[in-house]
Protein backbone atom coordinates (compact mmCIF):
# COMPACT_ATOMS: atom_id res chain seq x y z
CA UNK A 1 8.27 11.74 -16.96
CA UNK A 2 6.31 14.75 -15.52
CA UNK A 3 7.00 18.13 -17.16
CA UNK A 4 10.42 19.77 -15.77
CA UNK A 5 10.30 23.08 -14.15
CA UNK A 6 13.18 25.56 -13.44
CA UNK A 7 13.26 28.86 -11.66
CA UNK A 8 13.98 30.50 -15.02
CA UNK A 9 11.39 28.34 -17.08
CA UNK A 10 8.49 27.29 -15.25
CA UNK A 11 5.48 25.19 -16.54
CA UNK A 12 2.82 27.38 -17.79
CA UNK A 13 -0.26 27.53 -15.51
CA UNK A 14 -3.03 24.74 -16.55
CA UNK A 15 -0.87 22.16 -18.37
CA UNK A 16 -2.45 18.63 -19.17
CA UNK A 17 -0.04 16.15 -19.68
CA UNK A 18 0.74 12.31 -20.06
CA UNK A 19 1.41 9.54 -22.63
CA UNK A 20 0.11 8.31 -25.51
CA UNK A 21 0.63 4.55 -26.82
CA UNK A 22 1.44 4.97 -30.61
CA UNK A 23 2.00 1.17 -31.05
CA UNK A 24 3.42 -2.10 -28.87
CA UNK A 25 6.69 -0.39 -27.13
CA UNK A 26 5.78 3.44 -28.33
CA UNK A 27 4.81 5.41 -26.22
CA UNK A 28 4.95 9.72 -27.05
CA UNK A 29 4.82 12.36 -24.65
CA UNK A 30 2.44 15.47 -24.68
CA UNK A 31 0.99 18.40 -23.16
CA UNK A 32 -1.76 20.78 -24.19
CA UNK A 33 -3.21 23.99 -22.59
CA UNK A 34 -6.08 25.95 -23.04
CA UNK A 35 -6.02 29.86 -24.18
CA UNK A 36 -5.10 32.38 -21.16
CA UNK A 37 -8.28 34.31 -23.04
CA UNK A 38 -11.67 34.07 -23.26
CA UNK A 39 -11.30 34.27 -27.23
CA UNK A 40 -11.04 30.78 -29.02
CA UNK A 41 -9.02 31.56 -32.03
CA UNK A 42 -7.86 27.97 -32.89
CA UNK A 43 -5.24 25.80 -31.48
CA UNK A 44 -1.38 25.79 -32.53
CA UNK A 45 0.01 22.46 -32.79
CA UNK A 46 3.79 22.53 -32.33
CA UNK A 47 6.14 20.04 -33.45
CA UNK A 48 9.96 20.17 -32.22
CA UNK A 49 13.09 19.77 -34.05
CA UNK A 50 15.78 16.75 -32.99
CA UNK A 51 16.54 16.92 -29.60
CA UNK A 52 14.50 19.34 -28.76
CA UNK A 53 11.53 18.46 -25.95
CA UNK A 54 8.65 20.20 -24.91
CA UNK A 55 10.18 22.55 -21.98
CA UNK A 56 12.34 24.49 -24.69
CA UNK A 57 8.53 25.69 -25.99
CA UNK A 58 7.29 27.29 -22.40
CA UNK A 59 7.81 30.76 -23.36
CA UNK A 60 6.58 30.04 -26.93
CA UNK A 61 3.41 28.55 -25.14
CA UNK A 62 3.02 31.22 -23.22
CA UNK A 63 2.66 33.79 -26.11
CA UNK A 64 0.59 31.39 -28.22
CA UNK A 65 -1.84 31.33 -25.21
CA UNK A 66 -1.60 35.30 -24.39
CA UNK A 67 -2.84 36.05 -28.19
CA UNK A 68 -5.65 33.83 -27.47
CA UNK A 69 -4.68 29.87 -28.73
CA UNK A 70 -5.06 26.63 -27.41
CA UNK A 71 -1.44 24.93 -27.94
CA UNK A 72 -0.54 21.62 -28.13
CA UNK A 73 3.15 19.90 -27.81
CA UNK A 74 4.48 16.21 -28.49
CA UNK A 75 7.98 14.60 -27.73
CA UNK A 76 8.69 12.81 -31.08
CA UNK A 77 9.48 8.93 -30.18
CA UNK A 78 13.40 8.76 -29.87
CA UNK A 79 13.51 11.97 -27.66
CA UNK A 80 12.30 14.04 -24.99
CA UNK A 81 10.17 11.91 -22.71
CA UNK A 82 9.13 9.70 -25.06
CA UNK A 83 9.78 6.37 -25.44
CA UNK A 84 14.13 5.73 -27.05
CA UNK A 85 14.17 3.22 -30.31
CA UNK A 86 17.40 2.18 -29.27
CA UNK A 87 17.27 -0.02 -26.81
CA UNK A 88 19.74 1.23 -23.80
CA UNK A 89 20.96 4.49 -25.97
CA UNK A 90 19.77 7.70 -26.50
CA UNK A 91 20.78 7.84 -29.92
CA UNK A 92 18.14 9.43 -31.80
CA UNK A 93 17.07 6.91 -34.46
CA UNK A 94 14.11 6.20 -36.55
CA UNK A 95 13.58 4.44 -39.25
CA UNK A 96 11.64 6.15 -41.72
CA UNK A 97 10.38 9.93 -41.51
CA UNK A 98 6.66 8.33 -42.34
CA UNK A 99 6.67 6.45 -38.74
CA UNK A 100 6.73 9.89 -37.49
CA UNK A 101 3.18 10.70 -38.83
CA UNK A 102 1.95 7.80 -36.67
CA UNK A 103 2.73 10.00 -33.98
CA UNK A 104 1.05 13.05 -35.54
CA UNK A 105 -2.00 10.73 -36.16
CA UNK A 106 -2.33 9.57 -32.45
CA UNK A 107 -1.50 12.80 -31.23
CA UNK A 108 -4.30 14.30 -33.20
CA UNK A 109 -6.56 11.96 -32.54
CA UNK A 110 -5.64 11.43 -28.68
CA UNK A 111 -4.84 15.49 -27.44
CA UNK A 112 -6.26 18.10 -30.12
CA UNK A 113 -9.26 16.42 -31.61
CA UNK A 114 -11.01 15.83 -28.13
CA UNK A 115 -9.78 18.47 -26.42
CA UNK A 116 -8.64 21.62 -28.23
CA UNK A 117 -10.87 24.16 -30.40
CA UNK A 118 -10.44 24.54 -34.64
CA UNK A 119 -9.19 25.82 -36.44
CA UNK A 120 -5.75 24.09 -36.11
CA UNK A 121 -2.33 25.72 -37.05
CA UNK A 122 1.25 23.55 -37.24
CA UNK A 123 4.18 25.39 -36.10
CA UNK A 124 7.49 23.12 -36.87
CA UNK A 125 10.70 23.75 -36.22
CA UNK A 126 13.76 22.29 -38.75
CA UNK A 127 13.24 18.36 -38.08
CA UNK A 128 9.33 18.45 -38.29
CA UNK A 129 9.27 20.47 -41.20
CA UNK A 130 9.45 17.45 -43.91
CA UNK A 131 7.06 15.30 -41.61
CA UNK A 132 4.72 18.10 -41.71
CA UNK A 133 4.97 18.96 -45.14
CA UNK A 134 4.29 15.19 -46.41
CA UNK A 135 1.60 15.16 -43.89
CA UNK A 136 0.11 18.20 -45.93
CA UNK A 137 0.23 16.87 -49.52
CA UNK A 138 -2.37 14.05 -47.88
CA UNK A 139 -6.43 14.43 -48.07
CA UNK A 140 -7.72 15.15 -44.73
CA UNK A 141 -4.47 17.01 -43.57
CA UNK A 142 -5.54 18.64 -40.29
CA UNK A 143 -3.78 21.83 -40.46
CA UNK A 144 -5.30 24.67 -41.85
CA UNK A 145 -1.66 26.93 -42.17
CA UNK A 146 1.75 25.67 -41.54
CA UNK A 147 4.63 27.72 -40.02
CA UNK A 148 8.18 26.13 -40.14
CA UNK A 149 11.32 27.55 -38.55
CA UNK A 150 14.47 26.98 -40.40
CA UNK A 151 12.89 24.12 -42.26
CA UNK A 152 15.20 21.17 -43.14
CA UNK A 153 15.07 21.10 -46.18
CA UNK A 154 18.87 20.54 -47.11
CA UNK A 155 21.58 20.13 -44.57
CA UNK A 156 23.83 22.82 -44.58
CA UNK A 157 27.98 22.06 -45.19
CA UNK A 158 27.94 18.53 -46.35
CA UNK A 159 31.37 16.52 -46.77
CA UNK A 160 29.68 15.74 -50.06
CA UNK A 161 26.36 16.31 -52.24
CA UNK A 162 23.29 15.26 -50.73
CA UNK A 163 22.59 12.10 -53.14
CA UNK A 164 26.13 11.08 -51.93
CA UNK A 165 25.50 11.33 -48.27
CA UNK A 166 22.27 9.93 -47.82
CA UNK A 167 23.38 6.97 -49.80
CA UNK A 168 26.35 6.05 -47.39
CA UNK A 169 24.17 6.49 -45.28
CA UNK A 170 21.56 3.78 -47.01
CA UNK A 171 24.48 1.58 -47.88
CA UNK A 172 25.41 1.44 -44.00
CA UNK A 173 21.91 0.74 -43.19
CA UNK A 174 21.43 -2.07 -45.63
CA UNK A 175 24.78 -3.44 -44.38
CA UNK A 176 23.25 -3.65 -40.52
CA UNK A 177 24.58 -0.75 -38.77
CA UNK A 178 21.59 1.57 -38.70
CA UNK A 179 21.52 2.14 -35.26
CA UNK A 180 24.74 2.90 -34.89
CA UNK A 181 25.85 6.07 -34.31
CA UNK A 182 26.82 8.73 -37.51
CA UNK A 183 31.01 8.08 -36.85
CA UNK A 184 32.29 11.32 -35.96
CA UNK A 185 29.05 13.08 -34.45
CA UNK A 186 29.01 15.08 -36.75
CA UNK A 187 25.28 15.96 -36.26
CA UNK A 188 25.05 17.18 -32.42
CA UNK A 189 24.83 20.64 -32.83
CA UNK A 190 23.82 20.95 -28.59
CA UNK A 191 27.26 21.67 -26.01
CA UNK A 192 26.53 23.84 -22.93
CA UNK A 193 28.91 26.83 -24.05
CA UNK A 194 27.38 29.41 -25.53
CA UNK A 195 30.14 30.96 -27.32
CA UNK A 196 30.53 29.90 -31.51
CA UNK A 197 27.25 27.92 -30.87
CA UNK A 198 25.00 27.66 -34.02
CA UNK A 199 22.04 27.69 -32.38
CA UNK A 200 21.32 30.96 -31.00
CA UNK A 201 22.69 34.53 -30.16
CA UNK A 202 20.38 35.11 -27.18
CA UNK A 203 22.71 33.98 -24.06
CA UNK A 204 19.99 33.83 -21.58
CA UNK A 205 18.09 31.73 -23.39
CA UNK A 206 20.73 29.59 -24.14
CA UNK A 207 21.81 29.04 -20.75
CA UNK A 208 18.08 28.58 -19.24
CA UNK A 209 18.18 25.50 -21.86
CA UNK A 210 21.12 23.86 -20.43
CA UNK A 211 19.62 23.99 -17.02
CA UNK A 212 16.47 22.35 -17.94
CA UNK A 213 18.89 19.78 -19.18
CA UNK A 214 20.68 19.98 -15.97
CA UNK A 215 17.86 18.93 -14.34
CA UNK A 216 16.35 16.34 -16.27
CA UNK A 217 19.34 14.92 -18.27
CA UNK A 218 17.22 12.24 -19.68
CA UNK A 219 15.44 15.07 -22.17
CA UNK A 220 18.58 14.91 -24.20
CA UNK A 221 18.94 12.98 -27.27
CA UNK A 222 22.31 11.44 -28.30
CA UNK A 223 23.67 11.48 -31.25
CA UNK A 224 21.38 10.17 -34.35
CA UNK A 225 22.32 6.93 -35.96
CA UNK A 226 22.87 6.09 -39.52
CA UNK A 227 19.80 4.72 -39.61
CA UNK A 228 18.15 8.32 -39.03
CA UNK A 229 20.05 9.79 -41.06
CA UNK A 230 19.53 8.15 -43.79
CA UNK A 231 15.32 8.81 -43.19
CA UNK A 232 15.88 12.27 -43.49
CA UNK A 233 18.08 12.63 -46.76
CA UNK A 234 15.06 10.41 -48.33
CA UNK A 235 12.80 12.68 -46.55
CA UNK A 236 14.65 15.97 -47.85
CA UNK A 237 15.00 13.87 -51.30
CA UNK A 238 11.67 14.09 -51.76
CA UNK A 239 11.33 17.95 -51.22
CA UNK A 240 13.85 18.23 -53.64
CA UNK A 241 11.40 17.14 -56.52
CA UNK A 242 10.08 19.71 -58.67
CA UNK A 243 6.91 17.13 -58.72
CA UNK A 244 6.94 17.04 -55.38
CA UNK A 245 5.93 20.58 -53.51
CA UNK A 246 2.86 21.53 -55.53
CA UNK A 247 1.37 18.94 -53.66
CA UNK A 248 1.72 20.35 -50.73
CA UNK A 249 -2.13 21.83 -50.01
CA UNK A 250 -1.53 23.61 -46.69
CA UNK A 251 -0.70 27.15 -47.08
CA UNK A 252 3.22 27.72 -45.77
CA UNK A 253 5.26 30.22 -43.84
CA UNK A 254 8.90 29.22 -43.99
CA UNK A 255 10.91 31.40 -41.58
CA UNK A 256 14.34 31.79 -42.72
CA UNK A 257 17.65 32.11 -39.95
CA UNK A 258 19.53 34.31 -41.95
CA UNK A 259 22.81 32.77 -40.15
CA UNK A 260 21.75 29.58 -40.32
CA UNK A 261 24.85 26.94 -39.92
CA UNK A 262 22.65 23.86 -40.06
CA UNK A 263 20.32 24.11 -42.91
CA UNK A 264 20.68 25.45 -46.44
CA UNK A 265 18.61 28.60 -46.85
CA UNK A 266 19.20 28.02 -50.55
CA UNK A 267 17.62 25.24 -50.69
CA UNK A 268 14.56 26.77 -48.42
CA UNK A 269 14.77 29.38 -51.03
CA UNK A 270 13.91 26.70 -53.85
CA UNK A 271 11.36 25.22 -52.10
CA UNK A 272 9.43 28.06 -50.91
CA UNK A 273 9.49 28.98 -54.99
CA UNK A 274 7.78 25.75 -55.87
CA UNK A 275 4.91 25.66 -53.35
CA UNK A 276 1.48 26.43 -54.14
CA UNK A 277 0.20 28.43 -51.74
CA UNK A 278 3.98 29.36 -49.18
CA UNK A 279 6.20 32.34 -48.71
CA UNK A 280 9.44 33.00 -46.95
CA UNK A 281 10.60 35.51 -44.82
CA UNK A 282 14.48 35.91 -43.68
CA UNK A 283 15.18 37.23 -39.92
CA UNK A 284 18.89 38.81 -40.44
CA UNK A 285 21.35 38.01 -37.87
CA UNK A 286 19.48 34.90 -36.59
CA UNK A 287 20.78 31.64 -36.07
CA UNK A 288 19.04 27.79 -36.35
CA UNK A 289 16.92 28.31 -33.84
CA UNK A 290 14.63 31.31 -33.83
CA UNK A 291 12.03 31.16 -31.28
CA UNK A 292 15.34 30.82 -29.07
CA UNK A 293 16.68 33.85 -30.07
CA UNK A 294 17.47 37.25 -29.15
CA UNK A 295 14.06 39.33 -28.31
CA UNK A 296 14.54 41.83 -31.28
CA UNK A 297 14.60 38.64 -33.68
CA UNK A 298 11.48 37.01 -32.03
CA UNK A 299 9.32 40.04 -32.28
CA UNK A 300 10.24 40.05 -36.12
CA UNK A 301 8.94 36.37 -36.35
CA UNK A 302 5.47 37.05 -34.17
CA UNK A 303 4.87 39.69 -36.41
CA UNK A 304 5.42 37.53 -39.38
CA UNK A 305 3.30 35.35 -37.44
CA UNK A 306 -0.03 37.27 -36.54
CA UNK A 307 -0.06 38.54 -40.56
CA UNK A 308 -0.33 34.71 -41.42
CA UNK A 309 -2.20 32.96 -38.92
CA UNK A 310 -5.97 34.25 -39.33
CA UNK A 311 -7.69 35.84 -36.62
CA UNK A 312 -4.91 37.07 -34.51
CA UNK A 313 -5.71 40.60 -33.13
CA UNK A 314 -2.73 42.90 -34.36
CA UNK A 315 -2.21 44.16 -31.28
CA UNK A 316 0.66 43.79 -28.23
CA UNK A 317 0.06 40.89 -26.54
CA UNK A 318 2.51 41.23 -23.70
């Protein structure tokens, strides 16, 4: 699948894109451009949240590239253009949060390595966050700063506690049914009306997503199985640990929606307190997804930004 253009989101000029084979049957989907400057300040990696694909992040890409980045964007497997685990569904399924660094690691070593200028910054969004932040308590972690958006680090409104959840979810698993589908969707948080949606306040954006989705309805995941489900409560388990985040070596951003419906910002909260080298900052009045949200919102988070990532002029880059 070639990148998807609308009249209201088209691709940014000087896009590189294609496949990369992860393993037999894997393949991921990625794009990369160049800075719209003749400064090299790095290169932003960014890594979506579930069913999100990589023609949500055009405007994002474009602002990366005005203040003078490279950027680089992946489809994890199970969505977007990439290659679906379940065979004739687009259930979004995995089955362990780790498999997802295997697409980091041919990603890396396929699109940014070759091709894109250090230093190199993560930007994940909710999903990505606990891939990226086990990535980081590794040796050899590529990233020199990570920036996660409404990090998941606990789901928000649980029928019960988290321990009790993600071992249903286990149990279920074991038991054979890991790609079926979480009964009761409870987990699809995408519908194409805007109004009570948990994702964002900004309408424009909101609808300029549905018509990319109009237009390429095969960018949508489905709803995740059991099987992913229970990968990311042992995924969030293990931020949970007080062992756990000191280990983390990267130094962290965590941007906080203040009305988030989908993730606990308590639990953020926790987290952020236990990390070496992180610090959070809470955008009042936003919702799950923040570099989807209404313009007075965003410029809160790119200023956020350009005071953490080093080397960005502080200046308007409109």
């Amino acid at each position: 699948m070639t990148l998807v253009a609308t009249p209201k989101n088209p691709v940014p000029l000087g896009a590189s894109a294609g496949y990369l084979d992860v393993r037999k049957g894997i393949k991921i989907r990625y794009a990369s451009w160049q800075s719209a400057l003749r400064e090299r300040r790095g290169t932003v990696c960014i890594f979506p949240g579930r069913n999100e694909y990589i023609e949500k992040y055009f405007e994002v890409i474009g602002e990366l590239r005005r203040r003078g980045f490279a950027v680089a964007i992946l489809d994890w497997r199970g969505q977007g253009g990439s290659t679906q685990l379940v065979r004739g569904s687009s259930r979004g399924h995995v089955r362990s949060f780790i498999d997802y660094e295997e697409d980091i690691h041919q990603f890396m070593k396929g699109v940014v390595l070759p091709d894109c200028p250090m230093p190199y910054y993560a930007l994940a969004h909710s999903m990505s966050a606990p891939i990226l932040y086990n990535a980081a308590t590794k040796r050899g972690c590529w990233f020199n700063r990570l920036i996660t958006t409404a990090p998941m680090v606990e789901l928000a409104r649980l029928p019960f506690p988290p321990e009790v959840c993600g071992g249903l979810a286990k149990g279920l698993s074991l038991l054979g049914l890991g790609k079926q589908a979480v009964p009761g969707d409870p987990f699809v948080w995408t519908s194409d009306v805007f109004e009570g949606n948990p994702l964002t306040s900004d309408r424009e954006r909101f609808y300029r997503n549905v018509e990319v989705l109009d237009s390429a309805p095969g960018l949508a995941a489905g709803p995740p199985t059991v099987g992913w489900l229970s990968a990311a409560f042992d995924a969030m388990g293990r931020l949970d640990s007080e062992k756990y985040a000191p280990k983390i070596r990267v130094p962290s951003l965590l941007v906080v929606a203040g009305d988030d419906r989908i993730v606990s910002n308590k639990a953020i909260e926790a987290l952020s307190s236990r990390l070496r080298a992180g610090t959070q900052i809470v955008l009042r009045g936003a919702r799950h997804e923040i570099l989807q949200e209404r313009d007075a919102i965003r410029e809160q988070f790119w200023a956020a930004f350009d005071a953490f990532a080093p080397g960005v002029a502080m200046r308007k880059t409109a």
